[in-house]
Protein backbone atom coordinates (compact mmCIF):
# COMPACT_ATOMS: atom_id res chain seq x y z
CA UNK A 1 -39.31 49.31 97.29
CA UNK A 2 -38.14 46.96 94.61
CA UNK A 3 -39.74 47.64 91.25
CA UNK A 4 -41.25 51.25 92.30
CA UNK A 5 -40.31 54.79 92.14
CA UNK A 6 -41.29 57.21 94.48
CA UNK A 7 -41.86 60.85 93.74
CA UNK A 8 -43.16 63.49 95.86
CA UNK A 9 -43.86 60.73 98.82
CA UNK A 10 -45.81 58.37 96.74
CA UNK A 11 -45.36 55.14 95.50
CA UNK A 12 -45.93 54.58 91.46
CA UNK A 13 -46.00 51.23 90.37
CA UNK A 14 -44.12 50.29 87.30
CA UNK A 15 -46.22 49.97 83.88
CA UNK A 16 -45.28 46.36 83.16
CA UNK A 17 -44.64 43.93 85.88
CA UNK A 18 -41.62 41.60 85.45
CA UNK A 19 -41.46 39.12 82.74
CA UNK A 20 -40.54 35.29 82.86
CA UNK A 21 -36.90 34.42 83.75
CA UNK A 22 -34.00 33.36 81.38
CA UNK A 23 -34.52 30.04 81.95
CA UNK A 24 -37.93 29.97 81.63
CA UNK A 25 -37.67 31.45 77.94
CA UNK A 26 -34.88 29.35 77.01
CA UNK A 27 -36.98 25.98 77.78
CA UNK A 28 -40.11 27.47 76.20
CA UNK A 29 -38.25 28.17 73.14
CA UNK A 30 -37.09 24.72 73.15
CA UNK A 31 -39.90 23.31 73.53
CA UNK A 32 -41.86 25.64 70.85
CA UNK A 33 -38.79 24.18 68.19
CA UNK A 34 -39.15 20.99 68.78
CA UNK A 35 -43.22 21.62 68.63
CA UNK A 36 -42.78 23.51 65.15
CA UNK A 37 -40.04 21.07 63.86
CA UNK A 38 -42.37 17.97 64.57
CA UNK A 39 -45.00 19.81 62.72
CA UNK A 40 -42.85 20.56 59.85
CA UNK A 41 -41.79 16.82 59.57
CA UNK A 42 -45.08 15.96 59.46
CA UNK A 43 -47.18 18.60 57.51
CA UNK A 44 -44.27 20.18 55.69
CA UNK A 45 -44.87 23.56 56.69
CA UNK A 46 -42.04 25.45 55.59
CA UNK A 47 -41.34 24.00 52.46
CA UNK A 48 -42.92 26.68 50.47
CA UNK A 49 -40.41 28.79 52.25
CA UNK A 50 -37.53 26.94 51.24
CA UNK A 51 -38.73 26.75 47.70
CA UNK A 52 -39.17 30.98 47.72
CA UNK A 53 -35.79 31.10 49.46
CA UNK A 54 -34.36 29.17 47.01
CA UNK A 55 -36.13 30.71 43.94
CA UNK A 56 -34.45 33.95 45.42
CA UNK A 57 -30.72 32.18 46.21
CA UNK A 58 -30.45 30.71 42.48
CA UNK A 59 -29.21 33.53 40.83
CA UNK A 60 -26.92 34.61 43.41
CA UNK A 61 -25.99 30.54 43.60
CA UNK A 62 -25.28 30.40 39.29
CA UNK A 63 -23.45 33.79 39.54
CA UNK A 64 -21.26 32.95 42.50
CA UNK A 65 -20.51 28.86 40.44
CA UNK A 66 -20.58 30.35 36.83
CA UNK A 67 -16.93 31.26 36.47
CA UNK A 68 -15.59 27.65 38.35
CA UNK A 69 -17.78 25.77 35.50
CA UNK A 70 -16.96 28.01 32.79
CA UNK A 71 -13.07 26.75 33.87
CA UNK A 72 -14.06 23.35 34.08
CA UNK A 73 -16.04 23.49 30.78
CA UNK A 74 -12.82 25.22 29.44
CA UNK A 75 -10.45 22.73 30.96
CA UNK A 76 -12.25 19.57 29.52
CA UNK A 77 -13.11 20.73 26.26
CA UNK A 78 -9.06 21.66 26.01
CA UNK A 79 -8.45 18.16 27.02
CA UNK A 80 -10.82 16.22 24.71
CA UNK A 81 -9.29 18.28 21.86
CA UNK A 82 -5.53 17.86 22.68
CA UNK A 83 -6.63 13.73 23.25
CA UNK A 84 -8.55 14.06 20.02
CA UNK A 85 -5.54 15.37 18.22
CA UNK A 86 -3.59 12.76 19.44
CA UNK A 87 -5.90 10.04 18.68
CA UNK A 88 -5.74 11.02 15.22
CA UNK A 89 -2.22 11.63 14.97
CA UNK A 90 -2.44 7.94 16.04
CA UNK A 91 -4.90 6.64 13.66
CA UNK A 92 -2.74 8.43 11.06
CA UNK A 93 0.29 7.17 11.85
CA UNK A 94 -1.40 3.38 11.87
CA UNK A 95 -2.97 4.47 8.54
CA UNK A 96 0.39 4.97 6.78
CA UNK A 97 1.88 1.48 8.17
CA UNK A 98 -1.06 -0.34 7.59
CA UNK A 99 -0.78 1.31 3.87
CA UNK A 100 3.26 0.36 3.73
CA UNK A 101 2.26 -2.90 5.06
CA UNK A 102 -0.40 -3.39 2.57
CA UNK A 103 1.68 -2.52 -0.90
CA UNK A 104 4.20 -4.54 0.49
CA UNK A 105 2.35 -7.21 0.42
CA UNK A 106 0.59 -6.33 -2.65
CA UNK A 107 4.42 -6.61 -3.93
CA UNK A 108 4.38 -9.99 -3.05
CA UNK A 109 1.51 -11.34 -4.68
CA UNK A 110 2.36 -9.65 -7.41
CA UNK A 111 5.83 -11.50 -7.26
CA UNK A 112 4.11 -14.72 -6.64
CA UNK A 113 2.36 -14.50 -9.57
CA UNK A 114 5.10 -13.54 -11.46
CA UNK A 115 7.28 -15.69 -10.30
CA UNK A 116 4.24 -18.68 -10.81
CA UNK A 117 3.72 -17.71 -15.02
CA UNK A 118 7.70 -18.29 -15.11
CA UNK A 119 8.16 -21.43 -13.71
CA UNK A 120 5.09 -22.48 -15.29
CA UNK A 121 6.62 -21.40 -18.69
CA UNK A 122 9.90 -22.89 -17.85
CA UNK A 123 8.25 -26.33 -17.67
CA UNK A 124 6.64 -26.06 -21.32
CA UNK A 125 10.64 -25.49 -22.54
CA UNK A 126 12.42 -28.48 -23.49
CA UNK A 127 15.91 -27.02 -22.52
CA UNK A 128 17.16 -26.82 -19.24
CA UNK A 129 17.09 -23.08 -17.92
CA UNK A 130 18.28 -20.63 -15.46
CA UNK A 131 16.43 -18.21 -12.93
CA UNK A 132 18.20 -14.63 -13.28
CA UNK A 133 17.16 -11.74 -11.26
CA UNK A 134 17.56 -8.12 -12.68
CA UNK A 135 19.80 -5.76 -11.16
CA UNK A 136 20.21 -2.66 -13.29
CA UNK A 137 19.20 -1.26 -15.83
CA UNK A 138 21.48 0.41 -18.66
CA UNK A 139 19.99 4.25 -18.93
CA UNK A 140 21.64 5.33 -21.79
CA UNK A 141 17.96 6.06 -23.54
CA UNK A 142 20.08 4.54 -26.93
CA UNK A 143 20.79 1.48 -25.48
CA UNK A 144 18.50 -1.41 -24.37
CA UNK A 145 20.71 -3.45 -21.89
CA UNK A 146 20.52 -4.96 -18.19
CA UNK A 147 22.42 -6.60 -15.76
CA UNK A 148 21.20 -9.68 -14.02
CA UNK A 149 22.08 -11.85 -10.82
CA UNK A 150 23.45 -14.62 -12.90
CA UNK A 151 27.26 -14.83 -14.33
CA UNK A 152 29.76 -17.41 -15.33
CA UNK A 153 30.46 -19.10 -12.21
CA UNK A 154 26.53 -20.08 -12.75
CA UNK A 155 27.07 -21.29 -16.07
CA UNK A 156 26.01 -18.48 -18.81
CA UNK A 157 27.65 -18.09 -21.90
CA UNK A 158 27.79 -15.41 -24.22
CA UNK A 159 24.81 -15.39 -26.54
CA UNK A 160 22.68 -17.04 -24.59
CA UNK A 161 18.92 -16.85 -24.96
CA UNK A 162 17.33 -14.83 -22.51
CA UNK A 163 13.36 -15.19 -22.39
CA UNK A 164 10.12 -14.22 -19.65
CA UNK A 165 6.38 -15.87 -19.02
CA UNK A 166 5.70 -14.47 -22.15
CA UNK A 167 8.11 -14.58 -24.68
CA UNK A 168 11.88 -13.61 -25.75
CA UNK A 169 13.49 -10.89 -24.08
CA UNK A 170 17.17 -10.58 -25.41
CA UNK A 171 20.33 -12.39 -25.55
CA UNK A 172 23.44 -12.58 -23.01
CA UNK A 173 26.08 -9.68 -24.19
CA UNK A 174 29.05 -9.56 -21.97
CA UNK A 175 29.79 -11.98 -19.07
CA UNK A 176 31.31 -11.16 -15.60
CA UNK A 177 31.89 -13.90 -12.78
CA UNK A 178 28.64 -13.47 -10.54
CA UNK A 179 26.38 -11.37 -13.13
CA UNK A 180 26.26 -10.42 -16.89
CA UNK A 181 24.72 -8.29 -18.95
CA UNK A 182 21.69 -9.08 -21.52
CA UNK A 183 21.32 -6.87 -24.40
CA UNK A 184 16.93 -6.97 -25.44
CA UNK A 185 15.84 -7.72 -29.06
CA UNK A 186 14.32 -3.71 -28.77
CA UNK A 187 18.41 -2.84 -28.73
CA UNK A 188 19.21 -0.72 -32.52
CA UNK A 189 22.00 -3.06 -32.82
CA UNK A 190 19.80 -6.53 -32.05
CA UNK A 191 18.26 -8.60 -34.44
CA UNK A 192 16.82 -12.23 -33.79
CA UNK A 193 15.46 -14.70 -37.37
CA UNK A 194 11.89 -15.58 -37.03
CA UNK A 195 8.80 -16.55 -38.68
CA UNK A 196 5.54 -16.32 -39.22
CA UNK A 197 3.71 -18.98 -36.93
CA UNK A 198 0.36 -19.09 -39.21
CA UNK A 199 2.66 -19.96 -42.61
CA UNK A 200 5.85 -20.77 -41.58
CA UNK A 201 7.48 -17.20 -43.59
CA UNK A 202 11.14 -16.55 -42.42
CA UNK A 203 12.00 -13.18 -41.78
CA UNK A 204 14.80 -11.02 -39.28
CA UNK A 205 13.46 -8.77 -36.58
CA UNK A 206 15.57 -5.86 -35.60
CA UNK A 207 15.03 -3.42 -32.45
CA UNK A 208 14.26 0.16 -33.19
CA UNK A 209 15.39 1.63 -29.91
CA UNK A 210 11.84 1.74 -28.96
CA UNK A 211 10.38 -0.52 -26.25
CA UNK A 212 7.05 -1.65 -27.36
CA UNK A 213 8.76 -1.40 -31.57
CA UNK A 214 10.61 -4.34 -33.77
CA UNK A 215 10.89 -3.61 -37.42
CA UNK A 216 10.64 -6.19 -40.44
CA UNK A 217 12.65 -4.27 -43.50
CA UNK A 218 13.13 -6.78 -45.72
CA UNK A 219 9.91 -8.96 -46.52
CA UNK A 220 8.69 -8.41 -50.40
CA UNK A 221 6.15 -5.47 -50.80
CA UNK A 222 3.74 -8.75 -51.70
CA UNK A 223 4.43 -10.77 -48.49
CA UNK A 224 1.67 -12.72 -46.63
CA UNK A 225 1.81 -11.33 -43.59
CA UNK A 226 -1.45 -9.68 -41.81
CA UNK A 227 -1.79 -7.85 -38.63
CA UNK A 228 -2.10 -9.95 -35.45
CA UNK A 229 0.20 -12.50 -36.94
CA UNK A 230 2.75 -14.80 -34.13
CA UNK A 231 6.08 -14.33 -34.85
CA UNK A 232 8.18 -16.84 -33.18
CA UNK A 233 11.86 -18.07 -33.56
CA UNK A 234 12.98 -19.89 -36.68
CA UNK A 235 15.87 -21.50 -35.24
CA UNK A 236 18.19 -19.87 -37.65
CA UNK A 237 21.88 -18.83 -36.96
CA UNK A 238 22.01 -21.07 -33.75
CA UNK A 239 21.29 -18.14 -31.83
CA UNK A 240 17.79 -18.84 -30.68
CA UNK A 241 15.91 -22.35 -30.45
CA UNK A 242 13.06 -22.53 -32.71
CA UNK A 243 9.79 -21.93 -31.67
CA UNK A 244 9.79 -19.38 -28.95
CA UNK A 245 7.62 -16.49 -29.49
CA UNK A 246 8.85 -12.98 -30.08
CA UNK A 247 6.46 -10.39 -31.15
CA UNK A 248 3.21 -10.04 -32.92
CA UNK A 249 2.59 -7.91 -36.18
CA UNK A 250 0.75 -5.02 -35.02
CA UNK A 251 0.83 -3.00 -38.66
CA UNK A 252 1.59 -3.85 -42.36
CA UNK A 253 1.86 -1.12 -45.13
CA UNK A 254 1.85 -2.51 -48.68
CA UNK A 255 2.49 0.38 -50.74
CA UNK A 256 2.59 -0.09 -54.83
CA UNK A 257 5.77 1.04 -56.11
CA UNK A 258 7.78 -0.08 -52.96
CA UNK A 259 9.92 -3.47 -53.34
CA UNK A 260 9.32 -4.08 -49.15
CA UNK A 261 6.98 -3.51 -47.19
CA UNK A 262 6.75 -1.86 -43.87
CA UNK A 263 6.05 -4.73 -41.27
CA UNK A 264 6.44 -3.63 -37.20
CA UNK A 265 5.72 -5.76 -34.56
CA UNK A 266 5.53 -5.22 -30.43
CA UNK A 267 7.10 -8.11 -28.60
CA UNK A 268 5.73 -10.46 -26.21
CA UNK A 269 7.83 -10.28 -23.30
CA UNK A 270 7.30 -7.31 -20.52
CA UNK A 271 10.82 -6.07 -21.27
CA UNK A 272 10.08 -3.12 -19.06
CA UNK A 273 8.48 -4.71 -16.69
CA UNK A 274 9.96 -8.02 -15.83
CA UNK A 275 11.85 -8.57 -12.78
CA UNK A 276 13.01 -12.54 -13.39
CA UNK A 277 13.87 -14.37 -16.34
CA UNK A 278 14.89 -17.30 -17.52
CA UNK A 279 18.33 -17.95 -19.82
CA UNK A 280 17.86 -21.20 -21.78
CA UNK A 281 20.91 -23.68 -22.00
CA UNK A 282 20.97 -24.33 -25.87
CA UNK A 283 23.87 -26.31 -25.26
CA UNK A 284 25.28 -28.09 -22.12
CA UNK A 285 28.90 -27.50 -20.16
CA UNK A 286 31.08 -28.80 -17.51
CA UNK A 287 28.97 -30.02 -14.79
CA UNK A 288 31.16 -27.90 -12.45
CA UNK A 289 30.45 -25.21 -14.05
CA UNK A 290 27.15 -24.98 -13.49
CA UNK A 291 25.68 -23.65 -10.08
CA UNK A 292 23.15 -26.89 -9.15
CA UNK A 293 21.04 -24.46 -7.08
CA UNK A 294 19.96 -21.70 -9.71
CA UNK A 295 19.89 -24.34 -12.08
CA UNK A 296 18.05 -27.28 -13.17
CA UNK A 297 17.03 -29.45 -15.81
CA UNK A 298 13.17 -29.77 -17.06
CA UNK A 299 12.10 -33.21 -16.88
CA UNK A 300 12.39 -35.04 -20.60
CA UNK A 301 9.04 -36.07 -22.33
CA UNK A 302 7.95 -39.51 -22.52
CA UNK A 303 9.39 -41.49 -25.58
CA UNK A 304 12.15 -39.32 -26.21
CA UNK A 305 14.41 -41.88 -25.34
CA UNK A 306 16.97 -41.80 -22.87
């Protein structure tokens, strides 16, 4: 018999009788999922279960991502630094053209202005003058001499008065075709006549090989002349036209016993300084000698009769 032993001529009947068929299990565990998943929809059953199985995954979770976001941290903290180097290798570089940019123009204005005081002083001179550009300077530390822009085929002339914005810078030494050379009144071997503006005393003004220096040897130990005095041109020896201004007496030393008295004076013009001058036509040439572009003639004042 099917589902029965027999021993000793009788028949034992198995302890548990058959259970349910594959099928049968297969459809009733179907149908118990679908039964607990409908549930769970509904009244969330199992999500304290997830929540403990994921309470217990974390760690396990962090440990297995840590090193891929450690690499990722790594990789875009390396990149932010290499683009914030060359951002400010960037802004540098912009820093230092903007900076070129910015004292060249500062160069200009500066030359505008400079540029404005002399033409403004060349209108208050009645003669007709020249714009000359420096282009060396002479560095023997002895000698006080430069070389300008301007030469013969433009009209200069030995001994020609050479003056700034601000007052009388030299005289024209030696002449080439398309520059010359000017020798300043500060020169050891210069000296220019003047006077005293406030009282009309005549004097001679020679350079002392310093810069900001002009020495007055020969004025009487009694001589009215006080510090801050204007000491312009006296028109004497042809050399300079009167009335220009040269330097102004910055110390007098009366001494009793002395016959003279020591008299210096710092001149006017920026002889260290200025870039373009002006040389003043005491006397006119050849019209073909004279370069009409670099040089012009100041308008005449009213009533002088032409």
């Amino acid at each position: 018999m099917i589902g029965s032993y027999s021993v000793a001529g009788s028949i034992i009947k198995p302890l548990f009788g058959r259970g349910p068929s594959l099928t049968t299990r297969v459809i009733l565990l179907a149908l118990m999922s679908v039964g607990l998943m409908t549930l769970d929809h509904r009244q969330h059953l199992s999500a304290p279960v997830q929540e403990a199985a994921l309470t217990i995954a974390y760690p396990l979770h962090f440990a297995v991502n840590l090193p891929f976001e450690l690499a990722e941290l790594a990789s875009e903290h390396a990149s932010s630094r290499n683009a914030l180097l060359q951002e400010n290798a960037r802004l540098r570089n912009q820093q230092l053209l903007n900076e070129a940019r910015l004292q060249r123009l500062d160069q200009l204005e500066r030359e505008n202005i400079r540029l404005q005081g002399l033409l403004e002083s060349a209108y208050e001179v009645e003669h007709s003058v020249l714009i000359a550009e420096l282009m060396r300077v002479d560095l023997d530390p002895y000698r006080h001499m430069l070389q300008i822009d301007k030469g013969s085929r433009h009209g200069v002339f030995s001994g020609q008065p050479v003056i700034d914005a601000r007052g009388v810078m030299g005289q024209v030494d030696r002449i080439g075709r398309s520059s010359a050379v000017v020798r300043l009144i500060t020169d050891p071997s210069h000296a220019i006549p003047v006077q005293v503006n406030r009282n009309g005393l005549r004097a001679i003004a020679y350079g002392t090989g310093r810069l900001r220096e002009l020495d007055l040897p020969h004025l009487p130990n009694n001589a009215d002349v006080q510090v801050g005095d204007l000491l312009i041109t006296s028109g004497l020896g042809g050399g300079f036209p009167a009335g220009y201004p040269v330097a102004r007496v910055t110390d007098v030393r009366q001494e009793p016993g002395y016959a003279f008295a020591r008299i210096t004076a710092e001149p006017l013009a920026e002889l260290d300084r200025s870039r373009e001058m002006l040389l003043v036509r005491t006397q006119f040439q050849d019209a073909e000698d004279i370069d009409a572009s670099a040089a012009y003639r100041l308008p005449e004042e009213p009533g002088d009769g032409s």
